[in-house]
Each structure stands twice: as C-alpha cells, then as structure tokens.
C-alpha atoms as a PDB file:
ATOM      1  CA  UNK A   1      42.883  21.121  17.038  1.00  0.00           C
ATOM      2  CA  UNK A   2      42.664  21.039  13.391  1.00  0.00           C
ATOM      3  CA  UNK A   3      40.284  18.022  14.181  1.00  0.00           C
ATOM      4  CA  UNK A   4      37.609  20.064  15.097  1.00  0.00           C
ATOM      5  CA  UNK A   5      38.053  22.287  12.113  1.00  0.00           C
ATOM      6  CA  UNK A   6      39.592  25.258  13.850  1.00  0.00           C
ATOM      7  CA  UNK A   7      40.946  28.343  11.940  1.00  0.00           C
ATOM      8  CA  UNK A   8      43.636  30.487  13.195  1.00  0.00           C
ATOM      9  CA  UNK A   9      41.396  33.645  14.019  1.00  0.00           C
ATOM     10  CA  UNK A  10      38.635  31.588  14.530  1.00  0.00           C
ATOM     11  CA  UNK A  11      37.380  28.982  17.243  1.00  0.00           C
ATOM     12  CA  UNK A  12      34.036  27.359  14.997  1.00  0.00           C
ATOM     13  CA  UNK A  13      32.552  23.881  14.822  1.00  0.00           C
ATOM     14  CA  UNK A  14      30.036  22.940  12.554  1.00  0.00           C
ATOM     15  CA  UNK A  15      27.407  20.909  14.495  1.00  0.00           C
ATOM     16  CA  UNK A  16      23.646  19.579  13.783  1.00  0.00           C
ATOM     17  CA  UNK A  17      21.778  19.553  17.260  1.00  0.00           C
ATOM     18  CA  UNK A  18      17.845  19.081  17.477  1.00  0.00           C
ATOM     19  CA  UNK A  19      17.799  20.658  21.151  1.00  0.00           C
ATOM     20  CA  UNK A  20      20.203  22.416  23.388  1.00  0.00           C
ATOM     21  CA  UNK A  21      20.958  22.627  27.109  1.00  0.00           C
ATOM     22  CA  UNK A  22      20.740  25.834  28.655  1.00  0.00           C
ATOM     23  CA  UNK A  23      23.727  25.304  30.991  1.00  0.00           C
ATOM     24  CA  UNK A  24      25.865  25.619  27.707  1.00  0.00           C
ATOM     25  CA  UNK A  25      24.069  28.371  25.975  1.00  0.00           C
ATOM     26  CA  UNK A  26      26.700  30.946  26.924  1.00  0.00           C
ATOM     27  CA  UNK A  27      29.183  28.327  25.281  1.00  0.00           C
ATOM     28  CA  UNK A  28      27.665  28.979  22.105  1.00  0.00           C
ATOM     29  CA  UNK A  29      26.713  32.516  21.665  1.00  0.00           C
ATOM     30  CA  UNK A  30      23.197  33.670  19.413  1.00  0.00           C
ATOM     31  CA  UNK A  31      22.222  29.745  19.829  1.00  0.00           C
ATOM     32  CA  UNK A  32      18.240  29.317  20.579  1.00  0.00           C
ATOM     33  CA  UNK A  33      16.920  26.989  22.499  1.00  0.00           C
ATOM     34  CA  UNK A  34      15.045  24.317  19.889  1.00  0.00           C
ATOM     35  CA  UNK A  35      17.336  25.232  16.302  1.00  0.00           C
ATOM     36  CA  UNK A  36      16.930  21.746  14.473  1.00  0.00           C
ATOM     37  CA  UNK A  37      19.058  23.067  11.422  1.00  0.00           C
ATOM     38  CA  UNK A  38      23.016  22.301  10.741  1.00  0.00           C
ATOM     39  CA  UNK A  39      24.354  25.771  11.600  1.00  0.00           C
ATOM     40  CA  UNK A  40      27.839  26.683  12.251  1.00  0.00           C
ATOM     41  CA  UNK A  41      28.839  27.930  15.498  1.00  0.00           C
ATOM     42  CA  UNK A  42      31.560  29.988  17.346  1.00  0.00           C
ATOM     43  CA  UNK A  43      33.354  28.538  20.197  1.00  0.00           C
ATOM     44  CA  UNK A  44      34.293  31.199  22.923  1.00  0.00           C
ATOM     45  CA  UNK A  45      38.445  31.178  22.954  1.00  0.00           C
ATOM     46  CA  UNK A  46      38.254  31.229  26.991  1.00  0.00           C
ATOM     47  CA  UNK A  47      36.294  28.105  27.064  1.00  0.00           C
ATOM     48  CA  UNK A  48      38.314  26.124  24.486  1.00  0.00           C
ATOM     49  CA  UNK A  49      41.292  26.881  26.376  1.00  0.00           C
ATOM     50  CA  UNK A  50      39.523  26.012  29.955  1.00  0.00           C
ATOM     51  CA  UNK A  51      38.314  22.597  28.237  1.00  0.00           C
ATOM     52  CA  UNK A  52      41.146  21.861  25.428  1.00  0.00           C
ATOM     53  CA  UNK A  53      40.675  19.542  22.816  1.00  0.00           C
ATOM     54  CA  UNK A  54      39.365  16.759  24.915  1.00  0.00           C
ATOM     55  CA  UNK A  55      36.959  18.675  26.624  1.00  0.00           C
ATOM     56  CA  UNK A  56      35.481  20.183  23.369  1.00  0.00           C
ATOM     57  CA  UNK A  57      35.499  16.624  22.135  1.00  0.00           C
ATOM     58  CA  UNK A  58      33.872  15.721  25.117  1.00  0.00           C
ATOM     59  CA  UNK A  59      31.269  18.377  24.927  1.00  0.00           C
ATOM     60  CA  UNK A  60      30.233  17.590  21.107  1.00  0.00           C
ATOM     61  CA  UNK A  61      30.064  13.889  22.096  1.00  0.00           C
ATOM     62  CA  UNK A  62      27.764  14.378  24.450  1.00  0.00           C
ATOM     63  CA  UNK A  63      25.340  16.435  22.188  1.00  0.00           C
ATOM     64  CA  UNK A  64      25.632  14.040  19.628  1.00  0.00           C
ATOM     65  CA  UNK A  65      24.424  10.896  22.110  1.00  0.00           C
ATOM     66  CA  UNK A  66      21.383  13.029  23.452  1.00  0.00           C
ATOM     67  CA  UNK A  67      20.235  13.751  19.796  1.00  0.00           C
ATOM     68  CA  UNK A  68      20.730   9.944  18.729  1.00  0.00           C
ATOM     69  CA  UNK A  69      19.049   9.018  21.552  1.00  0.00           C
ATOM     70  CA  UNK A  70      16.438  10.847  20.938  1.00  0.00           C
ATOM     71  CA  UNK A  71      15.737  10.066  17.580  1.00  0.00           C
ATOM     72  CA  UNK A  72      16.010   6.342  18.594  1.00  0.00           C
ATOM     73  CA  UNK A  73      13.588   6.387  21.047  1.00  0.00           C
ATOM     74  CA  UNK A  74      11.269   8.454  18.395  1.00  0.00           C
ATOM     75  CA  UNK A  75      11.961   5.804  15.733  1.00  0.00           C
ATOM     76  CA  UNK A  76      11.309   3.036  18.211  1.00  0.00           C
ATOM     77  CA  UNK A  77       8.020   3.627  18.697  1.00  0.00           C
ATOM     78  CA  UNK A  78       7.278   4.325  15.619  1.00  0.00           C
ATOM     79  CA  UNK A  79       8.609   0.824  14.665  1.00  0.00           C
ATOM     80  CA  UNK A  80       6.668  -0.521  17.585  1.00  0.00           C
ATOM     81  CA  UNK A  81       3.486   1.393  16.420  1.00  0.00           C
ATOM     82  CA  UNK A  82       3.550  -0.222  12.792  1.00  0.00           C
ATOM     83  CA  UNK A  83       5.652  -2.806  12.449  1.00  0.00           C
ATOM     84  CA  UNK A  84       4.347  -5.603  14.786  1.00  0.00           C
ATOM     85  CA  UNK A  85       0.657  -5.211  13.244  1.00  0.00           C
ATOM     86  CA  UNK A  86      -0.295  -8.529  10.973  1.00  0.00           C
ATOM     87  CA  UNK A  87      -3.564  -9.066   9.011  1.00  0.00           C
ATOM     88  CA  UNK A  88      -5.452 -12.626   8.782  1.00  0.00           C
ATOM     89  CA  UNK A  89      -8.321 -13.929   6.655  1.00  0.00           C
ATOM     90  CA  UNK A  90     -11.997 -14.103   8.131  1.00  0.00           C
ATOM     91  CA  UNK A  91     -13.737 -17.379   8.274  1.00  0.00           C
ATOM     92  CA  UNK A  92     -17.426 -18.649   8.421  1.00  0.00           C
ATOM     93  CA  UNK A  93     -17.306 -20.457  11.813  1.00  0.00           C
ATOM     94  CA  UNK A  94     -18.819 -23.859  11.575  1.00  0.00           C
ATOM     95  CA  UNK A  95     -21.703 -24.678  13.286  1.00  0.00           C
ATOM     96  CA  UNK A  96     -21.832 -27.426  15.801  1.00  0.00           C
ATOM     97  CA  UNK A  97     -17.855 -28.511  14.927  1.00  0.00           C
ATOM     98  CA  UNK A  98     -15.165 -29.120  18.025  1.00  0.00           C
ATOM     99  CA  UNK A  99     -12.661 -29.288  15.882  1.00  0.00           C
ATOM    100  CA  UNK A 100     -13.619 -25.425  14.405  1.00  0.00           C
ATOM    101  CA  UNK A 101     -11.741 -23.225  11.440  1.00  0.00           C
ATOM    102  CA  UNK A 102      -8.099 -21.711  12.045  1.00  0.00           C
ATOM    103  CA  UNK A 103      -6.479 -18.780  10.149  1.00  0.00           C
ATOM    104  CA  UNK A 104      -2.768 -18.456  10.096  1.00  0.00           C
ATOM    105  CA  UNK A 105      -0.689 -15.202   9.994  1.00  0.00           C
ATOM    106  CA  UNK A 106       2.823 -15.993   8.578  1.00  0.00           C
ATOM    107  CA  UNK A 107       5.384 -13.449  10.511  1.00  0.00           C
ATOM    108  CA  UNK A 108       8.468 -12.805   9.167  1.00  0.00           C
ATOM    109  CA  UNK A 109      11.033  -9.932   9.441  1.00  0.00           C
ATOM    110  CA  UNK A 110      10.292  -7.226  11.402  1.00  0.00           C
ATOM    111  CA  UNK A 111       9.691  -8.960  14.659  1.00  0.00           C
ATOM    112  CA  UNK A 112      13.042 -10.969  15.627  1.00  0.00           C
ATOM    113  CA  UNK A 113      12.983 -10.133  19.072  1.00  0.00           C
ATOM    114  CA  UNK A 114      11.751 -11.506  21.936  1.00  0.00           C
ATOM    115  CA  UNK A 115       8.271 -10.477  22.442  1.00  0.00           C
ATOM    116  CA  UNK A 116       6.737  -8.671  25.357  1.00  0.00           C
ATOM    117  CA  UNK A 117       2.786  -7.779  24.536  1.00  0.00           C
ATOM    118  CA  UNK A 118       0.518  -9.304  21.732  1.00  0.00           C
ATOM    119  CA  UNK A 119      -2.684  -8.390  21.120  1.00  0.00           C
ATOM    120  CA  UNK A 120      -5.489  -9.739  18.774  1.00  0.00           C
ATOM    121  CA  UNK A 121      -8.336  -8.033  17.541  1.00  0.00           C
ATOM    122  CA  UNK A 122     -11.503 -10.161  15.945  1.00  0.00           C
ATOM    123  CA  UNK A 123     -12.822  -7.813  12.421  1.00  0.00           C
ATOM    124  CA  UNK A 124     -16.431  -8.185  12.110  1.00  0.00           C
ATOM    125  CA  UNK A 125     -16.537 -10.922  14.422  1.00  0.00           C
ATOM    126  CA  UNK A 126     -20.973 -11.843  14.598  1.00  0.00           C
ATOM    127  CA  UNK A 127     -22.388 -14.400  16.276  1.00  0.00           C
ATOM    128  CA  UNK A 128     -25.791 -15.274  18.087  1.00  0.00           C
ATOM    129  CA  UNK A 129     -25.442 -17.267  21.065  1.00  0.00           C
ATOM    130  CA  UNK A 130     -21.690 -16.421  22.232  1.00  0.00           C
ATOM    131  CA  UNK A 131     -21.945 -19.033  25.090  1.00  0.00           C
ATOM    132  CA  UNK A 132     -21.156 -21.568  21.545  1.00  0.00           C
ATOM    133  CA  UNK A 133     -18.312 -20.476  21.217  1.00  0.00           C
ATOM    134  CA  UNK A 134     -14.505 -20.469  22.221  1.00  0.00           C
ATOM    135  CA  UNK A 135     -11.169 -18.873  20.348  1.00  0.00           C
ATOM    136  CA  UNK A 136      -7.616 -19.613  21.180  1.00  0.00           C
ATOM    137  CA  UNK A 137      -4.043 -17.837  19.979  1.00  0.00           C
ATOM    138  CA  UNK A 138      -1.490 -20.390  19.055  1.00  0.00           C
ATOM    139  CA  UNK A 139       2.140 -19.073  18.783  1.00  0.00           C
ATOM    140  CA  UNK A 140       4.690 -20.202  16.524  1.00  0.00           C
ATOM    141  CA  UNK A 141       6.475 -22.074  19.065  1.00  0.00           C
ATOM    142  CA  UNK A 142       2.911 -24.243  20.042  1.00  0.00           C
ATOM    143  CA  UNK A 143       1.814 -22.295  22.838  1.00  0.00           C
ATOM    144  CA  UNK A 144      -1.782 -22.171  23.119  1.00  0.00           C
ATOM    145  CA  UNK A 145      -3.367 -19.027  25.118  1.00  0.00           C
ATOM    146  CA  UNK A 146      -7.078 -19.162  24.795  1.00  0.00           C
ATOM    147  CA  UNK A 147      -9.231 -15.925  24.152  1.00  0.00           C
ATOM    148  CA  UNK A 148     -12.587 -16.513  25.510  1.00  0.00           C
ATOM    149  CA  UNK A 149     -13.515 -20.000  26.264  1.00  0.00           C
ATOM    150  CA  UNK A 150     -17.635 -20.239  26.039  1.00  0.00           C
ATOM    151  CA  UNK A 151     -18.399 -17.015  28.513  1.00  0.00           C
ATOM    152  CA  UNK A 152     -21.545 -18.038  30.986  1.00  0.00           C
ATOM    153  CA  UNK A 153     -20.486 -21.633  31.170  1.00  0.00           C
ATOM    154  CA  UNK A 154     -18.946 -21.883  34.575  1.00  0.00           C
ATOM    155  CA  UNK A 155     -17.472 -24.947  35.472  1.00  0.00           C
ATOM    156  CA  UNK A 156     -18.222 -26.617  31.644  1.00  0.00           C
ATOM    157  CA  UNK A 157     -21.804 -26.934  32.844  1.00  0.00           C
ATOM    158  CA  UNK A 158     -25.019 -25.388  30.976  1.00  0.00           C
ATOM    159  CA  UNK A 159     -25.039 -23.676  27.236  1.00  0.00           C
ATOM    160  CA  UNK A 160     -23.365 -20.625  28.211  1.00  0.00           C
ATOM    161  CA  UNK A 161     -24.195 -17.021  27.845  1.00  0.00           C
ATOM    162  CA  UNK A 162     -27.073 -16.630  25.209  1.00  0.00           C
ATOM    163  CA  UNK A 163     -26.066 -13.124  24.256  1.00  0.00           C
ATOM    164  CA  UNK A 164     -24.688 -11.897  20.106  1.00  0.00           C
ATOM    165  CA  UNK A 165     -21.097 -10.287  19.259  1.00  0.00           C
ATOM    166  CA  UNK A 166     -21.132  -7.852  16.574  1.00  0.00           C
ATOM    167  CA  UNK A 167     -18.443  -5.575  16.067  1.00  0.00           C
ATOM    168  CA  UNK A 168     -14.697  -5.457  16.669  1.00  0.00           C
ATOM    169  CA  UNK A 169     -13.434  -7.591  19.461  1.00  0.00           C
ATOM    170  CA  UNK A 170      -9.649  -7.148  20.875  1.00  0.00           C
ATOM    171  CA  UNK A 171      -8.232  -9.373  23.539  1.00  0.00           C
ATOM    172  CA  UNK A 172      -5.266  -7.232  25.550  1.00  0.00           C
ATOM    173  CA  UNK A 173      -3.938  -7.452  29.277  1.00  0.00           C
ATOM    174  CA  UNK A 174      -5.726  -3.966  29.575  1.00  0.00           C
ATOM    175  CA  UNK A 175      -9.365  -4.603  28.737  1.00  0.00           C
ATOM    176  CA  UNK A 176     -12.866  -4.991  30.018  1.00  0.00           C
ATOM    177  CA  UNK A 177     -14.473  -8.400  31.185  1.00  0.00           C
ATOM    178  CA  UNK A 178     -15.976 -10.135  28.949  1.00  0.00           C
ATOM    179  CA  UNK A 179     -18.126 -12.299  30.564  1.00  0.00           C
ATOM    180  CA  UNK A 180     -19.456  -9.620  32.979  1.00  0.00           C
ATOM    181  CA  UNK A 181     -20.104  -7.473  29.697  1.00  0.00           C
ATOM    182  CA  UNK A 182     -21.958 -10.422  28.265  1.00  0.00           C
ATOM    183  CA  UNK A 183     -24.061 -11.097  31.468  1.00  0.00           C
ATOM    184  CA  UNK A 184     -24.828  -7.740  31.323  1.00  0.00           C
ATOM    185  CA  UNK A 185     -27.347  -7.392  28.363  1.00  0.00           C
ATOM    186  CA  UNK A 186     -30.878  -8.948  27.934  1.00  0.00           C
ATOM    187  CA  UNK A 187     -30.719 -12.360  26.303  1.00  0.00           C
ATOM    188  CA  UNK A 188     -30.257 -12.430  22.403  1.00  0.00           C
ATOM    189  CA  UNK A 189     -28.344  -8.695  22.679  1.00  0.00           C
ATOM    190  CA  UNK A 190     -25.245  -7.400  21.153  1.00  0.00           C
ATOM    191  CA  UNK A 191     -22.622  -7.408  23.625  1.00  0.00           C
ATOM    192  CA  UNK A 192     -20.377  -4.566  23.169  1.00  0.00           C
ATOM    193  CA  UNK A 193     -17.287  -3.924  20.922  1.00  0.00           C
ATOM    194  CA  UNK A 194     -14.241  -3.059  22.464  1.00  0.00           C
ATOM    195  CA  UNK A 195     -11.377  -4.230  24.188  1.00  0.00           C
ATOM    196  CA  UNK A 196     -11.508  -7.433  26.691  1.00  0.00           C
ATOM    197  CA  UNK A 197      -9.096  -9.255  28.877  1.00  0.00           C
ATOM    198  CA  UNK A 198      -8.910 -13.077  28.040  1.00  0.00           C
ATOM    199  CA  UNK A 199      -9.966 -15.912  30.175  1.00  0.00           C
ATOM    200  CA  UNK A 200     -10.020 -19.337  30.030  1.00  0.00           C
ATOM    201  CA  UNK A 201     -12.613 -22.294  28.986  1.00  0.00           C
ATOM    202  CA  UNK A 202     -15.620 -22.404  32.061  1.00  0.00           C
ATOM    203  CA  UNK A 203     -13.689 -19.714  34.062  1.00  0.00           C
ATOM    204  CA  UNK A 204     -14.417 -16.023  34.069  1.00  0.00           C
ATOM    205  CA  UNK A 205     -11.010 -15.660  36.060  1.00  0.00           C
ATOM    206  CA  UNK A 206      -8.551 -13.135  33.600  1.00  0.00           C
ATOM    207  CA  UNK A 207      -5.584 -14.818  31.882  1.00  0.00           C
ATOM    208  CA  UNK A 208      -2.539 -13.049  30.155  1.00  0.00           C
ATOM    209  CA  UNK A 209      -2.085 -12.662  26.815  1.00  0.00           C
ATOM    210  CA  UNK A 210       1.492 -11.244  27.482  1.00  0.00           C
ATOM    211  CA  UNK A 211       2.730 -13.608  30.146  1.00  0.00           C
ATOM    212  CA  UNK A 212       1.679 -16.512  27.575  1.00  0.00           C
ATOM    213  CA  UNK A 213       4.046 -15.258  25.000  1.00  0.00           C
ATOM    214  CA  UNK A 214       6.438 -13.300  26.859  1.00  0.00           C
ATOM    215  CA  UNK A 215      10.109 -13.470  25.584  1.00  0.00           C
ATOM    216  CA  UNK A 216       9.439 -15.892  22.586  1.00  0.00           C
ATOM    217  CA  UNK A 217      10.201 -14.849  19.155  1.00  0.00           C
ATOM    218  CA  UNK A 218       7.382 -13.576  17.022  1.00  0.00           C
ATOM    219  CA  UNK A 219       8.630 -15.108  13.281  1.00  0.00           C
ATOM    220  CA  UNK A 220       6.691 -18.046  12.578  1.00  0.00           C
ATOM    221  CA  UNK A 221       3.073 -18.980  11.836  1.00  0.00           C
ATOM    222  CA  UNK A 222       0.098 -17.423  14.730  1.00  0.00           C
ATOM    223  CA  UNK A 223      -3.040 -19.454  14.345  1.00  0.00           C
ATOM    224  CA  UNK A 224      -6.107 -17.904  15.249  1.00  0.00           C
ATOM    225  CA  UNK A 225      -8.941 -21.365  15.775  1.00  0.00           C
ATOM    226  CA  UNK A 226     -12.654 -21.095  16.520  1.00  0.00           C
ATOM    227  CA  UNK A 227     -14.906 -23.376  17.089  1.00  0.00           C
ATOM    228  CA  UNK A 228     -18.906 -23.829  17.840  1.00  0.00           C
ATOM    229  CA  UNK A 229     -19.754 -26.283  20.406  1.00  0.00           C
ATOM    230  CA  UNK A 230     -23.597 -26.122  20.143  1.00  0.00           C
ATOM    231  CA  UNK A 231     -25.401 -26.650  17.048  1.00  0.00           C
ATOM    232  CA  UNK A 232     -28.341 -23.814  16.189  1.00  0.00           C
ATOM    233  CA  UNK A 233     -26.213 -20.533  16.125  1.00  0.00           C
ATOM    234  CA  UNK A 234     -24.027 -19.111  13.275  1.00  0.00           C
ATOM    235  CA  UNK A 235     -21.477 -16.647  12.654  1.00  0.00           C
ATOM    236  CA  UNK A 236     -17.802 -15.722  10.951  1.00  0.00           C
ATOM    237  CA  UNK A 237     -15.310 -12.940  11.471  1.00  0.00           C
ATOM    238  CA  UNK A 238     -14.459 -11.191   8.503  1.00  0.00           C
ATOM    239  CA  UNK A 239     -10.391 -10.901   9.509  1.00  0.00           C
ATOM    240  CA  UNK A 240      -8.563 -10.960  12.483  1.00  0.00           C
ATOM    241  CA  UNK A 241      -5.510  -8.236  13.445  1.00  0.00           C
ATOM    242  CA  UNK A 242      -1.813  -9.613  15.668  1.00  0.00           C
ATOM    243  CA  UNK A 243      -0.077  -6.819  17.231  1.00  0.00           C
ATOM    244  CA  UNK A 244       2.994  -7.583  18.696  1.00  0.00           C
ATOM    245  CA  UNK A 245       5.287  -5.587  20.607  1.00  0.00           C
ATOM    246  CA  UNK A 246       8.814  -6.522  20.941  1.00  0.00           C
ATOM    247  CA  UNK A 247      10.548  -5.928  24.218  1.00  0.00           C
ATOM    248  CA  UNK A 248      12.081  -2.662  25.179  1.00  0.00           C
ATOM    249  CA  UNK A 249      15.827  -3.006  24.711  1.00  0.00           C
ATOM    250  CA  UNK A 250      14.589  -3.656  20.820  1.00  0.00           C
ATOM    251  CA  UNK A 251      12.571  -0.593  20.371  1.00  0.00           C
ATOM    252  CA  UNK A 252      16.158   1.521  20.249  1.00  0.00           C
ATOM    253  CA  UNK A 253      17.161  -1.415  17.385  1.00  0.00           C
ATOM    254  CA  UNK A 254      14.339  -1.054  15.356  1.00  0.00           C
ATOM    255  CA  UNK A 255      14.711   2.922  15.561  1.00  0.00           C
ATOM    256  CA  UNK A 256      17.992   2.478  14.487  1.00  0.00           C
ATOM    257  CA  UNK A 257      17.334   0.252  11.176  1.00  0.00           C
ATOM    258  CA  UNK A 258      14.842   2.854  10.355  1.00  0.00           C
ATOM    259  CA  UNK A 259      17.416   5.568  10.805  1.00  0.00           C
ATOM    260  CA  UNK A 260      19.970   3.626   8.962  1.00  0.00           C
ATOM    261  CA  UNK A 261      17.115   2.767   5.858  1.00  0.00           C
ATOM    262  CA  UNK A 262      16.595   6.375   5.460  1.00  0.00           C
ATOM    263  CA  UNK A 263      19.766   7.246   5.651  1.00  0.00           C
ATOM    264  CA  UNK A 264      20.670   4.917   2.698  1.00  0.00           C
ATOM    265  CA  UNK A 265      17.365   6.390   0.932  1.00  0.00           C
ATOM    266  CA  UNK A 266      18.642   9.691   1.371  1.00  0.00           C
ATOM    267  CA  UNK A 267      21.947   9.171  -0.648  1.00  0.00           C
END
C-alpha cells in the first residue's frame, strides 16, 4: 500500500476535502464536519484491513468526485453568470424609417455551446408613442425573433399604443406583458421598466425568446434592429445588453476551464 503513502506504524493519507460525510466520520478520527484545509489524516488499521487497498482507493475516489463536482457546479454558474453577458452600442432611432437602425454584438469565445436562454435588455431605451415602434433579435445563424412588434396595434390596424418607454427594458421567457403594461397607463405615460415577455408584430399573444434560439451556437454576430413606422415621435436607446446561457451539460465545462485557468495562474 505504499501507494497511498502508508508507513509501517502508521495507516495516514494526506487528503484535501471541502465537506465530509458523516457515515465516515468514525473512519477518520478528530475530522469536523466542513474542514476545507489539506490536513493529514489517520486511517483506523481495522478499517484498512476490512476495505484493503481497493477499498481505501475506492473510498478517496469517491471524496475526490463529490468535491470536483462540487466545485464544477460552483464554477458553472459562475461562468453562466458572467460569461454569456455582451454589450452593444445605442442608436438614435429614425423617425418615420421601415427599414430602422441595427447594432451588432460580435460573440466570440466563451459561448461555443449550444444555447438554451437569451435574454436582451434595451439601456435607456425613450420613446413617445411606443405603438411606432417594433424591435427584433437576429441570431448569428439568421433567425429572426421579434421583441415587441408595435404594442396596441392588433391585427396591423390603427397607430398603436400612444404611451412613452423610459427606462431599462429586458425581453425574457419570464417577464410581464407588455402590451397589457402599456394599455395600462393614461395616454402619453411612461410605461414601466422592467422585464417583459416578447410578442410578435399586431399580436399581444407571448413568443419565446428561448425556443427561437434554442440549441444554436452563440459565436457569431446578434443584431439588435429598430425601426419607427409613424412619423411624429422620436427616441434612441443608449446600449443594449445579450445574455446568453449555454445549456446545462456545458455549465460543468465552463466550470472546469475556469478551474483549469486558475490552476495554471496559481503555478
């Protein structure tokens, strides 16, 4: 058993472990629940010879997994939480123009995996008359998920709803409605910031921002357009923020190239 770095008058094994079962707490006697710290520990002769060498192999494998397990799943969302988040310029939206403005985020790197939520969030987006207006999220692939298509104008009749935007606008599968929140204030008042499901052009029915990208691959220019169909009303956005989550089964790979980076930064 020299393997596990066994004296002759002494059963030890020097082991890092950031938590510990209790069912083997009388393995490893003075051990307390929670120690973080590499410590060295002493094996109990009776239960090295009612395991042998396999077993104790078996025993140390198994609190090695649960520990890089954990940290993976640790460092996973932490990747998740920062990595997927782009920036984009802000725009003065031009008045009275179909064709409208686009911003592009170029994504490179840190999202090469399939992709399983996005979410966009409008910075300073202001506005009078929000019934003018419609935005749509173009992928790098060419799929085009609209935003908000002209909220009030049902059916592509009428000039829409007549009330402002001023503020921070995000467009998620968990969110308000945004026409009913627009409907819901006095004509020519702010509708308010938050976060709002998406819905198509003349349709106050919800749409899904995740089910439009699901799966594809995030690298590759997102295009953010707007455009003003009515002439009369002005506005801009001063920036516009892409979050986008990779699937699950790539959280634990992220995690792991950050545990590998810092590993290298540590030596």
């Amino acid at each position: 058993m020299s393997g596990l770095g066994v004296t002759s008058r002494s059963l030890r094994v020097e082991i890092e472990r950031q938590s510990f079962h209790a069912q083997h707490e009388d393995w490893f006697p003075g051990m307390a629940a929670g120690l973080s710290a590499p410590r060295r520990f002493r094996l109990r002769r009776p239960i090295v010879e009612q395991l042998g060498e396999s077993g104790v192999l078996g025993l140390l494998k198994e609190e090695f997994t649960m520990k890089i397990a954990a940290l993976l799943v640790v460092a996973g969302l932490a990747a998740a939480a920062n990595a997927g988040v782009h920036t984009g310029a802000g725009f003065a939206i031009p008045d009275g123009d179909a064709a409208g403005i686009t911003s592009v985020i170029a994504v490179a790197g840190d999202t090469d995996f399939p992709i399983t939520s996005v979410v966009v969030s409008l910075q300073g987006f202001a506005h009078t008359w929000i019934g003018d207006l419609s935005g749509t999220l173009t992928s790098p692939n060419g799929t085009v998920h609209t935003l908000f298509g002209r909220p009030g104008r049902v059916a592509n009749v009428g000039f829409g709803d007549s009330s402002n935007v001023d503020g921070i606008y995000t467009f998620a599968d968990t969110g308000a409605d945004f026409w009913a929140a627009a409907a819901s204030v006095a004509d020519a008042a702010v509708v308010p910031a938050g976060t709002y499901r998406t819905s198509s052009e003349g349709s106050a029915a919800f749409t899904s921002l995740d089910a439009a990208f699901a799966g594809q691959n995030g690298n590759g220019n997102w295009t953010l357009t707007m455009n003003d169909r009515a002439f009369g009303d002005t506005g801009a956005i001063t920036g516009w923020e892409l979050r986008i989550i990779p699937a699950p089964g790539a959280l634990a790979l992220l995690g792991l190239g950050g545990l590998v980076a810092g590993r290298r930064n540590r030596r």
